[in-house]
Structure formats: structure tokens, C-alpha cells
PDB file of N, CA and C in Angstrom:
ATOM      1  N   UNK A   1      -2.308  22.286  14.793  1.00  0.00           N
ATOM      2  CA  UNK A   1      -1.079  21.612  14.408  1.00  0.00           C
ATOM      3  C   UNK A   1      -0.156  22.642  13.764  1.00  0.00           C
ATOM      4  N   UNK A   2       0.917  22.483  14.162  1.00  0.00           N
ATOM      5  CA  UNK A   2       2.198  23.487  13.821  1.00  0.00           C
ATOM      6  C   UNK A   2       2.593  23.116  12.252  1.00  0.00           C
ATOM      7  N   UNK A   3       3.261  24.051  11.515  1.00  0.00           N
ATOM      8  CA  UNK A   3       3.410  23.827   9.867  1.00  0.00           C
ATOM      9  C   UNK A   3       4.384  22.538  10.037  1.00  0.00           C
ATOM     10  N   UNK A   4       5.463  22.939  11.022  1.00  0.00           N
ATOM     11  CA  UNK A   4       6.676  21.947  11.258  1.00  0.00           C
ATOM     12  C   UNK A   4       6.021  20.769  11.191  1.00  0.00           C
ATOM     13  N   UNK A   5       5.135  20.005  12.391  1.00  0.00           N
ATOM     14  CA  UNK A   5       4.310  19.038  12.723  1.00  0.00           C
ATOM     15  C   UNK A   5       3.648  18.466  11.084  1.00  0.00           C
ATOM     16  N   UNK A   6       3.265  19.459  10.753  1.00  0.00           N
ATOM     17  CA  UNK A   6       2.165  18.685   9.282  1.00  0.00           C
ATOM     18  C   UNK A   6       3.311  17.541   8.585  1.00  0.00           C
ATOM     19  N   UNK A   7       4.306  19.239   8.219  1.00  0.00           N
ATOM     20  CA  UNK A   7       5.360  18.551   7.190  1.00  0.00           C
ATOM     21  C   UNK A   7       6.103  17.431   7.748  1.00  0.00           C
ATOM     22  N   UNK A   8       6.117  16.954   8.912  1.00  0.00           N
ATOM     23  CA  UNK A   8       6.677  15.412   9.306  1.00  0.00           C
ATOM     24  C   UNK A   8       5.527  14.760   9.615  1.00  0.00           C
ATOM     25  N   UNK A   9       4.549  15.133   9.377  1.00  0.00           N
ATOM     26  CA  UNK A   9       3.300  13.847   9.626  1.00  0.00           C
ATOM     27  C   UNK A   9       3.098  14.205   7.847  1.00  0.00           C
ATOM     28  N   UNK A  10       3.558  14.351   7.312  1.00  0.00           N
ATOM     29  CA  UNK A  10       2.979  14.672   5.633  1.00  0.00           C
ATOM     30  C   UNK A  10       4.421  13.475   4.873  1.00  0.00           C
ATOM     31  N   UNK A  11       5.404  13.416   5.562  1.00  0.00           N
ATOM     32  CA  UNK A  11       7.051  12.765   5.253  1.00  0.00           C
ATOM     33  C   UNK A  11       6.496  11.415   5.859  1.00  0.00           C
ATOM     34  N   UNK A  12       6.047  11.117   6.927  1.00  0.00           N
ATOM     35  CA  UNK A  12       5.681   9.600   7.104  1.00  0.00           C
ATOM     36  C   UNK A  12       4.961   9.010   6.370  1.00  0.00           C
ATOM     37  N   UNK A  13       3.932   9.988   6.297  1.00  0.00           N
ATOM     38  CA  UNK A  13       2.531   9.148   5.122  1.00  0.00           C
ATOM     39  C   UNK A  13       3.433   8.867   4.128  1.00  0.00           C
ATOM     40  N   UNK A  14       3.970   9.486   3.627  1.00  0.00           N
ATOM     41  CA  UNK A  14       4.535   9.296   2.104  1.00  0.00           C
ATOM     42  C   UNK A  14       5.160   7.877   2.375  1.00  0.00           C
ATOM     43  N   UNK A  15       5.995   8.049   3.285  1.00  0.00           N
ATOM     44  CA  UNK A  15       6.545   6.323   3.711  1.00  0.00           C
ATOM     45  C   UNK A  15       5.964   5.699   3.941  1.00  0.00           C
ATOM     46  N   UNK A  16       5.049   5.544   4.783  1.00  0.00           N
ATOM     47  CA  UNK A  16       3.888   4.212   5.042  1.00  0.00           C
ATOM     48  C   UNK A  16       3.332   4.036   3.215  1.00  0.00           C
ATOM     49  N   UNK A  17       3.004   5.120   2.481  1.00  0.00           N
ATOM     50  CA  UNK A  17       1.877   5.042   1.244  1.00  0.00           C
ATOM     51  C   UNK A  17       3.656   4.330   0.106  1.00  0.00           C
ATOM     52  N   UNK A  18       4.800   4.120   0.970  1.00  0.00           N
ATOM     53  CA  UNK A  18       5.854   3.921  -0.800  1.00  0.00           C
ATOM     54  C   UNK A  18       5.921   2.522  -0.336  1.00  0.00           C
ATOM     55  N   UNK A  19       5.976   2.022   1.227  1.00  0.00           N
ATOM     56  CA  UNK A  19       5.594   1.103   1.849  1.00  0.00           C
ATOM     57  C   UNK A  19       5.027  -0.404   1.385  1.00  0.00           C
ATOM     58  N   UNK A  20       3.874   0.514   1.758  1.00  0.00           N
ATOM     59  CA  UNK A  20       2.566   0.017   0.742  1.00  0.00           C
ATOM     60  C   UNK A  20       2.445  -0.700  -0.650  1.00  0.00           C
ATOM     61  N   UNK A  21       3.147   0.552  -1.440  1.00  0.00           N
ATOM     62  CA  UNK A  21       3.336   0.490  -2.788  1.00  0.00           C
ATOM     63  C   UNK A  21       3.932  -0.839  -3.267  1.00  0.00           C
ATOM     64  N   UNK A  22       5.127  -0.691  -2.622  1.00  0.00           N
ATOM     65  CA  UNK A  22       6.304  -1.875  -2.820  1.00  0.00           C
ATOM     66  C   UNK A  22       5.655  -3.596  -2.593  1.00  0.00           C
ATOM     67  N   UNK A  23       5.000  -3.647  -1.625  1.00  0.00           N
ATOM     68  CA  UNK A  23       4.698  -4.742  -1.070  1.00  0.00           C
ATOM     69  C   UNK A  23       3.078  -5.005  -2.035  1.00  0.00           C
ATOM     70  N   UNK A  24       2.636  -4.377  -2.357  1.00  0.00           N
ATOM     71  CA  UNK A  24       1.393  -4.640  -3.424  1.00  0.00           C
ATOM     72  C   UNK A  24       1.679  -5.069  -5.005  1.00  0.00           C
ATOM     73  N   UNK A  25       2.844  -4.104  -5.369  1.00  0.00           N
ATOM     74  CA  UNK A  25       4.148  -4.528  -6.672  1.00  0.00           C
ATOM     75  C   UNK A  25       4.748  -5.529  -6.535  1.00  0.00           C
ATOM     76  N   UNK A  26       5.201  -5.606  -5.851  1.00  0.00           N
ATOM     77  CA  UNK A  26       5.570  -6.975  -5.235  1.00  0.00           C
ATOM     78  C   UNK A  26       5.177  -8.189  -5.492  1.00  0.00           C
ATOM     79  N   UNK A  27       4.015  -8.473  -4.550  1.00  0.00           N
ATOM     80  CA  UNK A  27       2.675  -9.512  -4.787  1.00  0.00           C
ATOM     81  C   UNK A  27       2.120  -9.669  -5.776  1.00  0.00           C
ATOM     82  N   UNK A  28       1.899  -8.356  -6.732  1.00  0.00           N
ATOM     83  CA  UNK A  28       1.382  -8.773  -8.209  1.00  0.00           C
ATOM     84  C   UNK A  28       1.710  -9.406  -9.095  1.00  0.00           C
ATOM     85  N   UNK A  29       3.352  -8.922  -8.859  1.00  0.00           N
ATOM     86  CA  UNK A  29       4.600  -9.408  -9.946  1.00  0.00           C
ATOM     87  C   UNK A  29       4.912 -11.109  -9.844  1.00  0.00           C
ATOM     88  N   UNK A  30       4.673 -11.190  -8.056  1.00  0.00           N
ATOM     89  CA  UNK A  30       4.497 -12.825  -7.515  1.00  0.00           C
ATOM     90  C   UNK A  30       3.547 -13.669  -8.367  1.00  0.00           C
ATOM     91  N   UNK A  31       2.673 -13.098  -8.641  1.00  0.00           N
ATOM     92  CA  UNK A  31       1.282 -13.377  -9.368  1.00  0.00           C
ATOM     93  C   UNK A  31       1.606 -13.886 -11.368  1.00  0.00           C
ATOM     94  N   UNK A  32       2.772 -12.655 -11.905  1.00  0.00           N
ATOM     95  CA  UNK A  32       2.415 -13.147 -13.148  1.00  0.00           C
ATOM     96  C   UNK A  32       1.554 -12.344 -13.731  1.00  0.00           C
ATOM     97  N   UNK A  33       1.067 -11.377 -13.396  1.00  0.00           N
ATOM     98  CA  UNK A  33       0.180 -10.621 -13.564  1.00  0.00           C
ATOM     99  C   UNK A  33       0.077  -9.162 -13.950  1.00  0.00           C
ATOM    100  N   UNK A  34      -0.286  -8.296 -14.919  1.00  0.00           N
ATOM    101  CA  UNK A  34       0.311  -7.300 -15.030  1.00  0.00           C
ATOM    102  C   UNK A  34      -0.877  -6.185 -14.736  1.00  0.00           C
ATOM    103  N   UNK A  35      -0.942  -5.212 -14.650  1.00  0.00           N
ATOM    104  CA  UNK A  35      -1.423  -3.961 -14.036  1.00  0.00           C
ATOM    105  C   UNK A  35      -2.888  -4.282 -14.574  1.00  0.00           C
ATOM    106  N   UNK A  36      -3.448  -4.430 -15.718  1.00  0.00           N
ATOM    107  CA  UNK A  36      -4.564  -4.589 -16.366  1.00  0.00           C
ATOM    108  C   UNK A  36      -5.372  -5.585 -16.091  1.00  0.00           C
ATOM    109  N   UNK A  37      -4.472  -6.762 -16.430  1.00  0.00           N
ATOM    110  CA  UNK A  37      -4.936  -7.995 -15.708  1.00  0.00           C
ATOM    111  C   UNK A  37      -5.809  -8.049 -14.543  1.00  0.00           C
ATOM    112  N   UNK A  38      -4.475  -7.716 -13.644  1.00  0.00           N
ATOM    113  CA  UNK A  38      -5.061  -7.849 -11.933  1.00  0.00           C
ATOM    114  C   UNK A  38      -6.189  -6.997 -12.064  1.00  0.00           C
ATOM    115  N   UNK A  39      -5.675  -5.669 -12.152  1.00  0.00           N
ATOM    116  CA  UNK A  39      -6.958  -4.921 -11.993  1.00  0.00           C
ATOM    117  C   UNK A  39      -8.477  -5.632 -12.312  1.00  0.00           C
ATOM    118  N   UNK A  40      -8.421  -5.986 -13.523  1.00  0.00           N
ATOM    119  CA  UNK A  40      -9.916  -6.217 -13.877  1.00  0.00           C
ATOM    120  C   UNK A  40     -10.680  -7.496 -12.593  1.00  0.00           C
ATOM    121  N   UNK A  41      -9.291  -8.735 -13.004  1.00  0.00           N
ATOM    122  CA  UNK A  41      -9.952  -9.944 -11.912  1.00  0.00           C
ATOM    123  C   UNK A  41      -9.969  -9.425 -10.923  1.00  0.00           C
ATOM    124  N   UNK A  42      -9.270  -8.215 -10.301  1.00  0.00           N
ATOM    125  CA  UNK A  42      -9.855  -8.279  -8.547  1.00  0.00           C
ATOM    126  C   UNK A  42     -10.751  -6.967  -8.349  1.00  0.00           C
ATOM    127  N   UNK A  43     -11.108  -6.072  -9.494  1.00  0.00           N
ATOM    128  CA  UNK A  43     -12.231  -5.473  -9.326  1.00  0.00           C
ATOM    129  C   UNK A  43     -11.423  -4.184  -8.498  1.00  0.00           C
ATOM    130  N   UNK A  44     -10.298  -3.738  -9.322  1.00  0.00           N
ATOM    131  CA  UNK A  44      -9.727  -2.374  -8.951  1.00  0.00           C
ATOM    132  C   UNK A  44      -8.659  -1.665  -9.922  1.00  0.00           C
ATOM    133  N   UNK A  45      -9.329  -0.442  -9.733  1.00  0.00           N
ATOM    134  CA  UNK A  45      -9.219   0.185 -10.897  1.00  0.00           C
ATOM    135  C   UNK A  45      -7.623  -0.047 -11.108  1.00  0.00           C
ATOM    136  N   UNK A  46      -7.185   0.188 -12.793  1.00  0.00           N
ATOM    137  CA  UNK A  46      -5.930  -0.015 -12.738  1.00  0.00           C
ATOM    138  C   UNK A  46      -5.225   1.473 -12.761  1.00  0.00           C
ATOM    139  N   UNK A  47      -6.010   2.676 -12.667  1.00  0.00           N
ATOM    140  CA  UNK A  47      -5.524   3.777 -12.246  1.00  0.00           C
ATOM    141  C   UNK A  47      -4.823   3.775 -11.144  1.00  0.00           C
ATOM    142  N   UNK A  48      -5.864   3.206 -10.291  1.00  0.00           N
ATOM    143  CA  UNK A  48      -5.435   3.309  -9.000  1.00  0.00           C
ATOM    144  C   UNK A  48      -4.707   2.500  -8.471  1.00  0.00           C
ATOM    145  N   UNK A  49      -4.698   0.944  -8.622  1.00  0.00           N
ATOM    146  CA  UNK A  49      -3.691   0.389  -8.679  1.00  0.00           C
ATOM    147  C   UNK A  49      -2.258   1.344  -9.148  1.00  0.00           C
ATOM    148  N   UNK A  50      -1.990   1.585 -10.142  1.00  0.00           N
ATOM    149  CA  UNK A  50      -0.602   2.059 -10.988  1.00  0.00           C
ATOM    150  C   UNK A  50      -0.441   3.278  -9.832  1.00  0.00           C
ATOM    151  N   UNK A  51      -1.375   4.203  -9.068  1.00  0.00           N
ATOM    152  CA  UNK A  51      -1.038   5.557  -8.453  1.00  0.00           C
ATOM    153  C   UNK A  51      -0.448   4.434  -7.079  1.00  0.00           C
ATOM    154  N   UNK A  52      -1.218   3.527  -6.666  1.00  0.00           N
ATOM    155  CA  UNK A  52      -0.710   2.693  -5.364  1.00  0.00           C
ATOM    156  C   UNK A  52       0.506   2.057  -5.107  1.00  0.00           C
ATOM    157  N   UNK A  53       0.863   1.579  -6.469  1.00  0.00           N
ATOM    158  CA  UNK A  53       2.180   0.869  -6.309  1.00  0.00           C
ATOM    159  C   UNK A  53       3.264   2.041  -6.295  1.00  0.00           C
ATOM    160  N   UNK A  54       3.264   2.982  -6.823  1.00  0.00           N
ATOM    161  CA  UNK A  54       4.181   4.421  -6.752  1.00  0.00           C
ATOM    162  C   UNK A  54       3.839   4.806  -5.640  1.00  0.00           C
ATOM    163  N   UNK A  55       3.077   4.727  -4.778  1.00  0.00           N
ATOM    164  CA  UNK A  55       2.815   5.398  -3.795  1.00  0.00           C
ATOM    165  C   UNK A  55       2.546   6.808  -3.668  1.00  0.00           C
ATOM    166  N   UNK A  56       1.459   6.882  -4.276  1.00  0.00           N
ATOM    167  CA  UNK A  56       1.158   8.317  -4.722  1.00  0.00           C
ATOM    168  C   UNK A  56      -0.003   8.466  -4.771  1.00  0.00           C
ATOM    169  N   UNK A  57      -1.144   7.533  -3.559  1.00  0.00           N
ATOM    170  CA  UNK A  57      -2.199   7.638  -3.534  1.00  0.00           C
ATOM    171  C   UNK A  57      -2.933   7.123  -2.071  1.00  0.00           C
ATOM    172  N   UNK A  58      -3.463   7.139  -1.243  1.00  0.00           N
ATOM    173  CA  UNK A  58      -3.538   6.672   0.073  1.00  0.00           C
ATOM    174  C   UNK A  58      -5.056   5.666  -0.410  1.00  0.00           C
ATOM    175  N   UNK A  59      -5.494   4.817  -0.001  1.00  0.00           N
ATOM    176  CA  UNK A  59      -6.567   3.827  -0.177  1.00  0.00           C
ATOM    177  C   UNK A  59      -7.186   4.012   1.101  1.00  0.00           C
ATOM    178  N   UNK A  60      -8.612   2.958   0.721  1.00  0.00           N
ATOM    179  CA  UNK A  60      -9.360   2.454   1.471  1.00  0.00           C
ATOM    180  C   UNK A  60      -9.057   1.367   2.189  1.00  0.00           C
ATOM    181  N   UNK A  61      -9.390   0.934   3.419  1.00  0.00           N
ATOM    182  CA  UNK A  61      -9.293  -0.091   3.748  1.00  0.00           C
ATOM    183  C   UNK A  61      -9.837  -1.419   3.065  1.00  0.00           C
ATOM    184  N   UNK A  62     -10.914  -1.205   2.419  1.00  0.00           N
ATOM    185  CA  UNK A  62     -11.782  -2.438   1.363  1.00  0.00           C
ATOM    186  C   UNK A  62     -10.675  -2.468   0.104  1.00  0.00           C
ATOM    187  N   UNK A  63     -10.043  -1.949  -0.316  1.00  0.00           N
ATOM    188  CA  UNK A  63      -9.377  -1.920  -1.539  1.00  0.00           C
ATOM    189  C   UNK A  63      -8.130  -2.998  -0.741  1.00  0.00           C
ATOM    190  N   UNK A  64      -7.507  -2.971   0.390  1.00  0.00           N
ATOM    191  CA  UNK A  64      -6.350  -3.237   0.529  1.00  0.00           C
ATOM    192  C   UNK A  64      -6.672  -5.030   0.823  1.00  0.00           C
ATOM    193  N   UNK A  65      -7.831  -4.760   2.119  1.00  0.00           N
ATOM    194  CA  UNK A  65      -8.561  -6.257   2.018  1.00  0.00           C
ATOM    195  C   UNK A  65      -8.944  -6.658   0.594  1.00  0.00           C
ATOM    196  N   UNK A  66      -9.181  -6.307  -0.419  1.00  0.00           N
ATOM    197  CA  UNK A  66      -9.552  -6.926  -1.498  1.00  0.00           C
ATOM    198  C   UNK A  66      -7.699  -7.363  -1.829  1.00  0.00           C
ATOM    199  N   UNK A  67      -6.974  -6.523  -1.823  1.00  0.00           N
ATOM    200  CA  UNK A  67      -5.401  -6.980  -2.425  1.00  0.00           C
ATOM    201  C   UNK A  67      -5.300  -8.175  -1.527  1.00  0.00           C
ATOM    202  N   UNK A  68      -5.118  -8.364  -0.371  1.00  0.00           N
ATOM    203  CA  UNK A  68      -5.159  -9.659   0.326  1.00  0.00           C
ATOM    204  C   UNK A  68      -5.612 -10.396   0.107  1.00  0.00           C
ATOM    205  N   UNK A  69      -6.817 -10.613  -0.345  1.00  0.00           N
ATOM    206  CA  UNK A  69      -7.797 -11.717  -1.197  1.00  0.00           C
ATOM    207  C   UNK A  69      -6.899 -12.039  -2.314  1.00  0.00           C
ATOM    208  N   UNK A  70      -6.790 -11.056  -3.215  1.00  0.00           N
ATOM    209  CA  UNK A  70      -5.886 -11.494  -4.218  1.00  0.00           C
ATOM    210  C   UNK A  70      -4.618 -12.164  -4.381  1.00  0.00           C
ATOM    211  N   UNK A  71      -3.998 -11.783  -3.024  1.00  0.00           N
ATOM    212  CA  UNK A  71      -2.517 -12.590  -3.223  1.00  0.00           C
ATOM    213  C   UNK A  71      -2.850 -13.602  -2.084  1.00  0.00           C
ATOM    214  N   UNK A  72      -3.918 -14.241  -2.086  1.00  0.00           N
ATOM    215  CA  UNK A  72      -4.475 -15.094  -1.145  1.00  0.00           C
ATOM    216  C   UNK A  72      -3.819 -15.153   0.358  1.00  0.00           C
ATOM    217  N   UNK A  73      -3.671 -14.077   1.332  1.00  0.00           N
ATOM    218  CA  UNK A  73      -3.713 -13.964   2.625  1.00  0.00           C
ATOM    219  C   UNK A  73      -4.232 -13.373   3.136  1.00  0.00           C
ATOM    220  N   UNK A  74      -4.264 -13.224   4.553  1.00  0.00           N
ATOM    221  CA  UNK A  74      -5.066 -12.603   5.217  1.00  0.00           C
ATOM    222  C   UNK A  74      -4.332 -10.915   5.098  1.00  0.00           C
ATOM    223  N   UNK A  75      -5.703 -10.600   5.231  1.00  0.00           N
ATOM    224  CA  UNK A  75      -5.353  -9.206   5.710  1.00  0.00           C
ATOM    225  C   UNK A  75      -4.652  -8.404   6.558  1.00  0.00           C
ATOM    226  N   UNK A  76      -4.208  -9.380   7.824  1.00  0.00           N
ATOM    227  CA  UNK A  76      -3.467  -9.491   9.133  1.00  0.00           C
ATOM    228  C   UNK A  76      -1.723  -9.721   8.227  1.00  0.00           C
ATOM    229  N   UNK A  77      -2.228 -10.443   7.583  1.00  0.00           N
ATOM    230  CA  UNK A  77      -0.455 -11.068   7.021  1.00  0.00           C
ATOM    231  C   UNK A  77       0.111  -9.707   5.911  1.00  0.00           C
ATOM    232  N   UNK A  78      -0.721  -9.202   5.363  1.00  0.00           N
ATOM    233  CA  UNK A  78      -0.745  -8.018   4.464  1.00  0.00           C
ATOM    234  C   UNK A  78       0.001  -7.028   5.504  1.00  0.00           C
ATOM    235  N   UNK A  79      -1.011  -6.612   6.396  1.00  0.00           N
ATOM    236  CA  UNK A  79      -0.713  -5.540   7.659  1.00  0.00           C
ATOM    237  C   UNK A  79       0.636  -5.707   7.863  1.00  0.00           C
ATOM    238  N   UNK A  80       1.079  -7.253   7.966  1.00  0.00           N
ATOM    239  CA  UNK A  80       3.048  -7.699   8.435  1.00  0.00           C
ATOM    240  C   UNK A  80       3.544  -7.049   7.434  1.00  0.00           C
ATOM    241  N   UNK A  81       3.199  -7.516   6.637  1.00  0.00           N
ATOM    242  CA  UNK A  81       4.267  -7.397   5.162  1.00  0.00           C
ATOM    243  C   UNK A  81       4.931  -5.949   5.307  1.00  0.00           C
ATOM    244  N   UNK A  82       3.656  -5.184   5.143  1.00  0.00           N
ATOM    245  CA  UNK A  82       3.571  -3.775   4.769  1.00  0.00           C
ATOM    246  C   UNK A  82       4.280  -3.200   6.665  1.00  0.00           C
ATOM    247  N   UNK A  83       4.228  -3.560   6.943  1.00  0.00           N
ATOM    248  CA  UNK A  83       5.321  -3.199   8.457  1.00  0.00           C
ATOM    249  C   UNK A  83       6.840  -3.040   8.422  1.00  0.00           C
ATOM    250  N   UNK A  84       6.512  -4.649   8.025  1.00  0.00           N
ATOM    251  CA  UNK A  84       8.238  -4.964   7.824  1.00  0.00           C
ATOM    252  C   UNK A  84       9.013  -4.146   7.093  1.00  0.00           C
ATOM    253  N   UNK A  85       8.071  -3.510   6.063  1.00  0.00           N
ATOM    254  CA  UNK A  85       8.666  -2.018   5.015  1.00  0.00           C
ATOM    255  C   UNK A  85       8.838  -0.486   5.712  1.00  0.00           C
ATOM    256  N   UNK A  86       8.374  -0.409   6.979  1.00  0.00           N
ATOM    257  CA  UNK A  86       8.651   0.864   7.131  1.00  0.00           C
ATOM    258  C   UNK A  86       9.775   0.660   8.331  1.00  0.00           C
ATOM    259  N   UNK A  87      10.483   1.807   8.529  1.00  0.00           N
ATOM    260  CA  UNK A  87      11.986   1.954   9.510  1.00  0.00           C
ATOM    261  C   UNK A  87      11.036   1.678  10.943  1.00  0.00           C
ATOM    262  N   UNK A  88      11.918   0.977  11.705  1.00  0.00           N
ATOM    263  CA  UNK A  88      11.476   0.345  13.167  1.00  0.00           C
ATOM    264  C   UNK A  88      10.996   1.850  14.035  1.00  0.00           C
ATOM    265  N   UNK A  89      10.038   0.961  14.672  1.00  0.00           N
ATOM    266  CA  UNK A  89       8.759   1.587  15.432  1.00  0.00           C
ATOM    267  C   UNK A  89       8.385   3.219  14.853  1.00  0.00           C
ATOM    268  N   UNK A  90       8.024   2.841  13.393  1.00  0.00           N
ATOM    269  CA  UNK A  90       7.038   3.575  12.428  1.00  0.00           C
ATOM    270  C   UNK A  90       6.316   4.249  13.664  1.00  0.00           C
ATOM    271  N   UNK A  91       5.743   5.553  13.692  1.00  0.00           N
ATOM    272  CA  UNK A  91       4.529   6.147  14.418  1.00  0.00           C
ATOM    273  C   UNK A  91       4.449   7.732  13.625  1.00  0.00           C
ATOM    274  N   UNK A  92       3.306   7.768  13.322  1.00  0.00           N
ATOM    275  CA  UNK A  92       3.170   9.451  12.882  1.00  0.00           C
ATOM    276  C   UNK A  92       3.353  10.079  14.145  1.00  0.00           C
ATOM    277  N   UNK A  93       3.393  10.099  15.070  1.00  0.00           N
ATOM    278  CA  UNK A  93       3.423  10.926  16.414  1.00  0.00           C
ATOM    279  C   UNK A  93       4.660  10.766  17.349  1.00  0.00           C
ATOM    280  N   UNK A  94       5.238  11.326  17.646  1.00  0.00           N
ATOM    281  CA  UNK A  94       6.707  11.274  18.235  1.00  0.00           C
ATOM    282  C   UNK A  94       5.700  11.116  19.988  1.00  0.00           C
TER     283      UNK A  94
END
């Protein structure tokens, strides 16, 4: 992979991961709920939570299904949400 190539596959992540962020901040705030809180009832750290909502941390897939549990939807409806946040037909790969 070319340096050029990284640094625009390194500029998307960051968008898919602020993406992310927004739509998890979001849902919490829907909730009533503040960083400590959530964290403890849904069994994630509130480090990592606080690095996620800034988008300054990439996750697991079990962490994100657990956020879906929490703001009671599916994981499929999560996947929308977090779509609808990035610029039309998102792809790391041209």
C-alpha cells in the first residue's frame, strides 16, 4: 500500500470512528444517562466509552452489539444509524 493510499484509508476511518461516536452520544444522551452510569449498567468501560463518543478509538464488534442492547435495537438498526452519518456511498476503497 502506497503512503498516499494509507493516509486516505487512515481520513475515512477517522470518519466512520466520529460517525460512530456521534450516534452512540447521541443514544446515551436519549437515555438520560451519563458516561458513568451507562458504562457500569451495560458493562463498558467508561474510558472507552468517553474515547468512542470522540471518536478516537475503533471497537469491537461485541462492544457495539452490546450499545444496541442498550438503546434497545437491533444491531442492524445501529449499523443504519451509524450510515446515515457518513457522506453517501462511504467505501475505504475508491
Amino acid at each position: 500500500m502506497e503512503h498516499e493510499d494509507y493516509i486516505l484509508m487512515e481520513k475515512r476511518k477517522r470518519i466512520l470512528l466520529k460517525a460512530i461516536g456521534k450516534i452512540v452520544k447521541t443514544k446515551r444522551l436519549e437515555l438520560k444517562k451519563g458516561i458513568n452510569k451507562f458504562s457500569f449498567e451495560y458493562d463498558i468501560g467508561n474510558g472507552l466509552l468517553t474515547r468512542l463518543e470522540r471518536g478516537d478509538t475503533d471497537t469491537k464488534i461485541t462492544t457495539l452489539w452490546k450499545l444496541a442492547n442498550a438503546f434497545n435495537i437491533k444491531f442492524s438498526d445501529l449499523a443504519l444509524l451509524i450510515e446515515k452519518e457518513l457522506p453517501n456511498k462511504f467505501n475505504f476503497y475508491d
